[in-house]
Protein backbone atom coordinates (compact mmCIF):
# COMPACT_ATOMS: atom_id res chain seq x y z
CA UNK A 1 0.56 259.30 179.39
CA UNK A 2 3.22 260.06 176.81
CA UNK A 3 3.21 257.46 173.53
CA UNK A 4 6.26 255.27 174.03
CA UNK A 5 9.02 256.11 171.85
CA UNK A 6 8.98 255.02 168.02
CA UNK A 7 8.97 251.50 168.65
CA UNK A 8 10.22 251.08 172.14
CA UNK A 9 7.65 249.67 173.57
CA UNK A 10 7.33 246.61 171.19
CA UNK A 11 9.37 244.66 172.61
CA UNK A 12 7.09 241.14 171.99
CA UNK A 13 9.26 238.16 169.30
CA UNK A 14 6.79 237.84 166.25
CA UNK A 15 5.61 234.64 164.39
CA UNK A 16 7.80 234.19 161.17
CA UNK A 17 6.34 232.75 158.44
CA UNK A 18 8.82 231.40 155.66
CA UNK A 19 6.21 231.36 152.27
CA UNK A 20 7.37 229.87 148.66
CA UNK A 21 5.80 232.57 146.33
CA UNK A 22 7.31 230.80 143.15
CA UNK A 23 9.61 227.80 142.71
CA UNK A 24 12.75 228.32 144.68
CA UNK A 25 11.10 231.84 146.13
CA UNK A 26 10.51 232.17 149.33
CA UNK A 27 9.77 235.18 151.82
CA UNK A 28 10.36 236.12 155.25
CA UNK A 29 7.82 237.49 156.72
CA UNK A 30 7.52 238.45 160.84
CA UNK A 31 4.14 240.21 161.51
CA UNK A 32 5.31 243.39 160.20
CA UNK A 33 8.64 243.13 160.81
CA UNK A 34 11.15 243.50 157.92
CA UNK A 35 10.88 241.02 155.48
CA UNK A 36 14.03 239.22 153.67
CA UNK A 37 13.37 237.49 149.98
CA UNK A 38 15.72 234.45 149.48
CA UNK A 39 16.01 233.46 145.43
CA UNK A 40 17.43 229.90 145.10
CA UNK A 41 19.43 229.53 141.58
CA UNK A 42 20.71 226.64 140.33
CA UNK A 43 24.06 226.54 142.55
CA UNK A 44 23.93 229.41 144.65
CA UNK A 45 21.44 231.47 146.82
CA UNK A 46 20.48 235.12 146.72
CA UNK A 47 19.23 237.60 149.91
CA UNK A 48 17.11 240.40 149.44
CA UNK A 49 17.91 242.52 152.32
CA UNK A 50 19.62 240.78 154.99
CA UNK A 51 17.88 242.06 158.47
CA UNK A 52 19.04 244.75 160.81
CA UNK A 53 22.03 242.40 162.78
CA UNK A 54 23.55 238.83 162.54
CA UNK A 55 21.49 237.57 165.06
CA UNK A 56 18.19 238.19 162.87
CA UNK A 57 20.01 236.91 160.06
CA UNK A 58 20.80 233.49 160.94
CA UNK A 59 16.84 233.06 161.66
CA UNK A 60 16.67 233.62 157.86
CA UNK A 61 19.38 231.11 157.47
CA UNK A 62 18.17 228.89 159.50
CA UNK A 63 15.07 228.87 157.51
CA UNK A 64 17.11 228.55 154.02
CA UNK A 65 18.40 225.36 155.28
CA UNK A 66 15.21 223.85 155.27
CA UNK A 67 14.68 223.82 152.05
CA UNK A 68 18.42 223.87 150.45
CA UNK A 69 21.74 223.53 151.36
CA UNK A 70 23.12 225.57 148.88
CA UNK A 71 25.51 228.06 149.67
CA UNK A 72 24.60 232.01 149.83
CA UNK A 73 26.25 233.82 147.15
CA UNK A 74 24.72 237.22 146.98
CA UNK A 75 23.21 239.44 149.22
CA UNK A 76 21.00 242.45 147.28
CA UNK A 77 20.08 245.23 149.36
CA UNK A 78 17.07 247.42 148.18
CA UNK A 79 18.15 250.80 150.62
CA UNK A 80 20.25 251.65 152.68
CA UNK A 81 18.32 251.76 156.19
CA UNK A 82 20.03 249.96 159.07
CA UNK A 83 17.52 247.96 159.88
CA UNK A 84 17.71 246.17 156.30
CA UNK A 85 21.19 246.35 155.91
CA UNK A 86 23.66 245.40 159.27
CA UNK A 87 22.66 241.72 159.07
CA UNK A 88 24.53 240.91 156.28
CA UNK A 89 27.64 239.92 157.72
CA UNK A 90 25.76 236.76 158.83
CA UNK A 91 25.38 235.12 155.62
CA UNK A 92 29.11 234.94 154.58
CA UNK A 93 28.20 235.82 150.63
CA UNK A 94 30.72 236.82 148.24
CA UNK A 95 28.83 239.87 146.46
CA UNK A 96 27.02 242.33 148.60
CA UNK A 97 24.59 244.40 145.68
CA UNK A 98 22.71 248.34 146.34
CA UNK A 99 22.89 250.96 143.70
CA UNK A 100 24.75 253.17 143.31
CA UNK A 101 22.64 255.55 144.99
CA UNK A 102 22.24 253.73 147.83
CA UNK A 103 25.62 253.25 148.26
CA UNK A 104 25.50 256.96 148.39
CA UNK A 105 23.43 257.42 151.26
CA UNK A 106 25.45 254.70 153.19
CA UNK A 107 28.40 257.23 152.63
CA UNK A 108 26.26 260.81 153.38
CA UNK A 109 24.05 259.21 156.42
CA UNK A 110 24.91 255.46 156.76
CA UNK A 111 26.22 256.20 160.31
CA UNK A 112 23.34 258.46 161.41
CA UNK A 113 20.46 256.01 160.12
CA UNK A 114 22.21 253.16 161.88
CA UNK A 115 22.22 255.65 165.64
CA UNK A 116 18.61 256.67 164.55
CA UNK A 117 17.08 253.02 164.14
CA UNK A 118 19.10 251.37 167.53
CA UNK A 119 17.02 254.01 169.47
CA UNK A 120 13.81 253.00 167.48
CA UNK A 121 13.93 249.59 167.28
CA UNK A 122 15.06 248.26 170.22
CA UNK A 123 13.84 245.03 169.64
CA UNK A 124 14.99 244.62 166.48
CA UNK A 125 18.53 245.51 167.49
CA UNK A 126 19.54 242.88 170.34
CA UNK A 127 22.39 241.67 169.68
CA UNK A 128 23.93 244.94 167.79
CA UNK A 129 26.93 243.82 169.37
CA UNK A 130 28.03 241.42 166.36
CA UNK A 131 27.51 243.88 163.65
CA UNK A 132 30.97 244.70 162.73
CA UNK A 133 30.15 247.78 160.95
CA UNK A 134 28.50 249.56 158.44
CA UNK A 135 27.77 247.67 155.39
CA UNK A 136 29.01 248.23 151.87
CA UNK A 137 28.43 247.29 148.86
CA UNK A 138 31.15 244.67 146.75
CA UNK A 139 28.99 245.83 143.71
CA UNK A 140 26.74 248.98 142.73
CA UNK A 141 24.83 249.92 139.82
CA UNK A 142 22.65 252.40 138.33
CA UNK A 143 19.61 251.92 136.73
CA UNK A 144 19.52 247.90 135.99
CA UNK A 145 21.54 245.08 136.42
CA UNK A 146 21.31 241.37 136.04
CA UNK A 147 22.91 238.71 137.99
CA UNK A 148 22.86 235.17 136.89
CA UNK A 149 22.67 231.80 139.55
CA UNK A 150 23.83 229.16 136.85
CA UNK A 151 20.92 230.07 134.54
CA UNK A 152 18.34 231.48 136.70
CA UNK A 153 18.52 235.18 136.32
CA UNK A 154 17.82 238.08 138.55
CA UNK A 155 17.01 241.47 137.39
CA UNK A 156 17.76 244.03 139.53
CA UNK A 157 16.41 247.13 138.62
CA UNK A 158 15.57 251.21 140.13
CA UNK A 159 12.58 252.36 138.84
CA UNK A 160 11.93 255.44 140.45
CA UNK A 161 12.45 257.09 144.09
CA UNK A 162 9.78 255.98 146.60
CA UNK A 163 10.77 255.09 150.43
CA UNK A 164 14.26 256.79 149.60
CA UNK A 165 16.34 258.16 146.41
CA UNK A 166 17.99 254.79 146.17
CA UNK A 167 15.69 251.91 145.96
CA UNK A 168 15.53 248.91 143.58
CA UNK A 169 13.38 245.72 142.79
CA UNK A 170 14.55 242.08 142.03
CA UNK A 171 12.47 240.33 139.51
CA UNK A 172 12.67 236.93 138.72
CA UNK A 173 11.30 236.72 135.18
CA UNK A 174 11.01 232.82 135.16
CA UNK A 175 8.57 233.09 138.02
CA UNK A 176 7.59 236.32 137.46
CA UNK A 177 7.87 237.03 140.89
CA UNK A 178 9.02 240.65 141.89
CA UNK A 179 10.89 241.73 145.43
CA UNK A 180 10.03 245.20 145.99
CA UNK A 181 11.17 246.10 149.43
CA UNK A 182 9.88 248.69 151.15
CA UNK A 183 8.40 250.52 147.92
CA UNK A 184 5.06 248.15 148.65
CA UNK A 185 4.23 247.17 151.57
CA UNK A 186 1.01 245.25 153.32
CA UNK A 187 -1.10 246.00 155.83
CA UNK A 188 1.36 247.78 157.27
CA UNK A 189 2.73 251.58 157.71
CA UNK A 190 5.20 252.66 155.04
CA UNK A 191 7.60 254.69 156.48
CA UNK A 192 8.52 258.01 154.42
CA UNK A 193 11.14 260.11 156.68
CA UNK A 194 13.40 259.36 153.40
CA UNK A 195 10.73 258.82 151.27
CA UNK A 196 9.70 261.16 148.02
CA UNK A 197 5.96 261.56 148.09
CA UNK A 198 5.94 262.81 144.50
CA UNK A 199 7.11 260.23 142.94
CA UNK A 200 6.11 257.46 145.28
CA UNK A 201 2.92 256.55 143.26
CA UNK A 202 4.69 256.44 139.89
CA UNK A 203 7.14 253.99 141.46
CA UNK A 204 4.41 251.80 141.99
CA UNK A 205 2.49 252.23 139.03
CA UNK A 206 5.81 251.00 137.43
CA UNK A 207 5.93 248.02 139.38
CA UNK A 208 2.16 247.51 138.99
CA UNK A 209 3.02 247.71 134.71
CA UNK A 210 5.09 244.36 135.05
CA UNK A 211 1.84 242.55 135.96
CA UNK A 212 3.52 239.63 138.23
CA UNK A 213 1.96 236.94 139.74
CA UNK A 214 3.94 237.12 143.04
CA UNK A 215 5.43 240.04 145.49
CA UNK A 216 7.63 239.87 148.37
CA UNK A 217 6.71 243.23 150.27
CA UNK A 218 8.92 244.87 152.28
CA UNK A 219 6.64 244.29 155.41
CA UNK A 220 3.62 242.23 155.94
CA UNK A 221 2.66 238.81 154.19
CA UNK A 222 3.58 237.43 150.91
CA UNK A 223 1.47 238.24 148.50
CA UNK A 224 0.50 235.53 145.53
CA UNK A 225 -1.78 236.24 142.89
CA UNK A 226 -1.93 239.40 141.31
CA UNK A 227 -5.41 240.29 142.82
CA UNK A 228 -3.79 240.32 146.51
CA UNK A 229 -0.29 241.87 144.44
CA UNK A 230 -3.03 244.99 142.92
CA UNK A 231 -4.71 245.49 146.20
CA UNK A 232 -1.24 246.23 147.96
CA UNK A 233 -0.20 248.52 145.52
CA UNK A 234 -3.32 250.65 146.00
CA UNK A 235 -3.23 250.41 149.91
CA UNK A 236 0.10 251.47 149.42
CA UNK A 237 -0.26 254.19 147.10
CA UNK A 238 -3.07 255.09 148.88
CA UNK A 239 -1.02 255.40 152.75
CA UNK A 240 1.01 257.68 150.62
CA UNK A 241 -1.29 259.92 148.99
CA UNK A 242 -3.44 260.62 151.89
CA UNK A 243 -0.29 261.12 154.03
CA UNK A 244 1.09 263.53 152.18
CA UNK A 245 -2.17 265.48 150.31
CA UNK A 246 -3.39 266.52 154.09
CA UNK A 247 0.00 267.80 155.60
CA UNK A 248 0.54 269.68 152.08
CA UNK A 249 -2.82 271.68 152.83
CA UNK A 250 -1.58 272.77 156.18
CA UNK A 251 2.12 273.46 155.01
CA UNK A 252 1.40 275.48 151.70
CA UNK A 253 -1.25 277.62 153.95
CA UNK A 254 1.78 278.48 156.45
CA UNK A 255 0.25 276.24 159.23
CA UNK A 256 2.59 274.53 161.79
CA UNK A 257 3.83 271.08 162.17
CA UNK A 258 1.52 269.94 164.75
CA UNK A 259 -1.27 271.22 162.72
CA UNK A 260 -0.44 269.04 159.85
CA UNK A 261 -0.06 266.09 162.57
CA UNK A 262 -3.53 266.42 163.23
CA UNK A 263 -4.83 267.00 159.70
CA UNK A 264 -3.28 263.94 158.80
CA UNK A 265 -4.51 261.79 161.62
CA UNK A 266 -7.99 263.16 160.21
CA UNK A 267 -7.47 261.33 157.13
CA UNK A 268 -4.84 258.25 158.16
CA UNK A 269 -6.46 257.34 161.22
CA UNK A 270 -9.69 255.76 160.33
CA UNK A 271 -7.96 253.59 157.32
CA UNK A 272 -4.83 252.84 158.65
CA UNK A 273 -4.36 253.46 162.60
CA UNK A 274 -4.48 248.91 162.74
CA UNK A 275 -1.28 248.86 160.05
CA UNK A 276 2.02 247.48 161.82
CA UNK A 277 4.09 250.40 162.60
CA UNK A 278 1.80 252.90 162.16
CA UNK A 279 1.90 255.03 165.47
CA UNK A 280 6.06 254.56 164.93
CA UNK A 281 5.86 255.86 161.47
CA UNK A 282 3.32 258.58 161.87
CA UNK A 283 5.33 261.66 163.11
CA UNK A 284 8.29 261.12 160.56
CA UNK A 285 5.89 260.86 157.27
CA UNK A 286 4.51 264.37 158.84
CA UNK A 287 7.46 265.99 159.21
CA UNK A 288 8.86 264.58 155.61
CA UNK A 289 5.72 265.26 153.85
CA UNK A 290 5.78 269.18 155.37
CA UNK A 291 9.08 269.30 154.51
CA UNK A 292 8.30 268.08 150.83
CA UNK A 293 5.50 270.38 150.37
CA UNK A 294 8.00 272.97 150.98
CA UNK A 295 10.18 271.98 148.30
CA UNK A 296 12.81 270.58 150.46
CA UNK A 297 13.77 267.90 147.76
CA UNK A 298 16.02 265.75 149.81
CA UNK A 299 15.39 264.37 152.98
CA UNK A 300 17.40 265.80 155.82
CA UNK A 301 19.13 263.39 157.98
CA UNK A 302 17.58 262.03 160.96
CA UNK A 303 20.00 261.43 163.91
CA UNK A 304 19.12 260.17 167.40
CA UNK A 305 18.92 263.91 168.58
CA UNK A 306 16.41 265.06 165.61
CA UNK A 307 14.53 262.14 166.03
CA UNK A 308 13.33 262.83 170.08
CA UNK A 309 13.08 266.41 169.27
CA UNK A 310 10.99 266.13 166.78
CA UNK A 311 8.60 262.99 168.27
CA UNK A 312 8.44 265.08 171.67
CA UNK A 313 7.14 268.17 169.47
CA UNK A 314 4.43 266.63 168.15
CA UNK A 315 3.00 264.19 170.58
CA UNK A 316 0.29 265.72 172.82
């Protein structure tokens, strides 16, 4: 029988978890499911990614309210994938944040990601009726940025490419708390059909050299204490090394795409075939990391079309 689509056939609700990871920090966590960070200043709340529609959003709200009544001010955003991104309508803030790469992307492939994911992620898209659009940015940056709530501040910062060209961190240095997105993640697949293998584990090595006591991942739980933050970052770094060392082989020697499916199954399956998202994930890291190996710097665009073409390839 032919593997269900991406993630079509997960259509079960998961547990949320809502998890203080410093004073006024909390994360929103959903069994693999994309997290949101919320940063409560001292008259105004911050978002760190807002969800992929309105409908997801006001779960995150709804959550907020339970521990402050503070209005929402900002909403950062640490890419530019639809499933992170078309919720943000929902939480009627006056600054929407990316950088200015990001903002890019939005421009060059916002349209295409957002067709892409609704076909993926069915589950996560019910509702896609109230999303009035693609979302963009009041305010972009490049390279670092700070953003005061009264006198809490937020440093918002790119330190290298990783899950795509564009991505950021927010670190609260009171706390020293970091939100990384979906540059770490936890028990769970990253997903790299944007991603730059390359410089991936730099990325993280940089976020590792800020030693903080607290991450909000961009999937799977919270993570407090900087044994449980160190352990992610290697399982991460890790996902992406393996991925992309064993389709590199098969690509560099000429070998097809379906051969470097199976080479990397070799090496991914027995460490990570029980991560959220991994059978979803799977073909696109493939056919990024071949492309990668084959100096194909950016990413091409995935559409709807590319996507089943490509997933009904290399299935068996």
């Amino acid at each position: 029988m032919a593997k269900a689509f991406a993630s079509a056939g997960d259509l079960e609700e998961k547990e949320v978890s809502f998890t203080e990871i410093g004073e006024g920090l909390w994360a929103f966590t959903a069994e693999g499911d994309p997290n949101t960070g919320v940063i409560i200043g001292d008259d105004s709340v911050m978002i760190v990614d807002a969800q992929a529609t309105p409908r997801l959003a006001r779960l995150v709200v709804e959550k907020i309210r339970s521990v402050t009544d503070k209005p929402i001010s900002h909403v950062v955003l640490t890419h530019y994938h639809a499933v992170r991104v078309l919720g943000a309508s929902a939480y009627g803030a006056d600054q929407i944040v990316m950088s200015e790469k990001a903002r890019a992307m939005v421009v060059e492939r916002g349209q295409e990601d957002w067709d892409s994911e609704f076909a993926r992620f069915p589950r996560l898209f019910q509702g896609h009726e109230e999303i009035p659009g693609l979302t963009w940015p009041t305010t972009s940056f490049a390279g670092r940025m700070s953003v005061y709530l009264g006198n809490r501040r937020v440093d918002l910062m790119q330190l290298g490419r990783a899950h795509t060209a564009g991505d950021i961190v927010a670190y609260v240095g009171d706390q020293n708390v970091m939100f990384t997105g979906d540059i770490v993640e936890y028990h769970s697949a990253c997903y790299c059909g944007d991603g730059h293998f390359h410089d991936w584990p730099g990325t993280l090595e940089a976020i590792r050299a800020w030693d903080v006591d607290a991450i909000a991942p961009g999937r799977g739980d919270a993570l407090v204490g900087r044994e449980k933050v160190n352990a992610a970052i290697d399982s991460t770094k890790d996902f992406v090394t393996s991925t992309y060392r064993s389709v590199a082989k098969v690509a560099l020697r000429g070998g097809s795409l379906k051969e470097a499916m199976a080479a990397c199954r070799e090496v991914c399956d027995p460490k990570f075939s029980d991560y959220a998202i991994y059978e979803h994930c799977l073909p696109f890291n493939v056919a990024r990391a071949y492309d990668e190996a084959r100096d194909i710097d950016t990413p091409r665009i995935w559409t709807a079309e590319r996507d089943a073409a490509m997933w009904a390839e290399l299935q068996d």
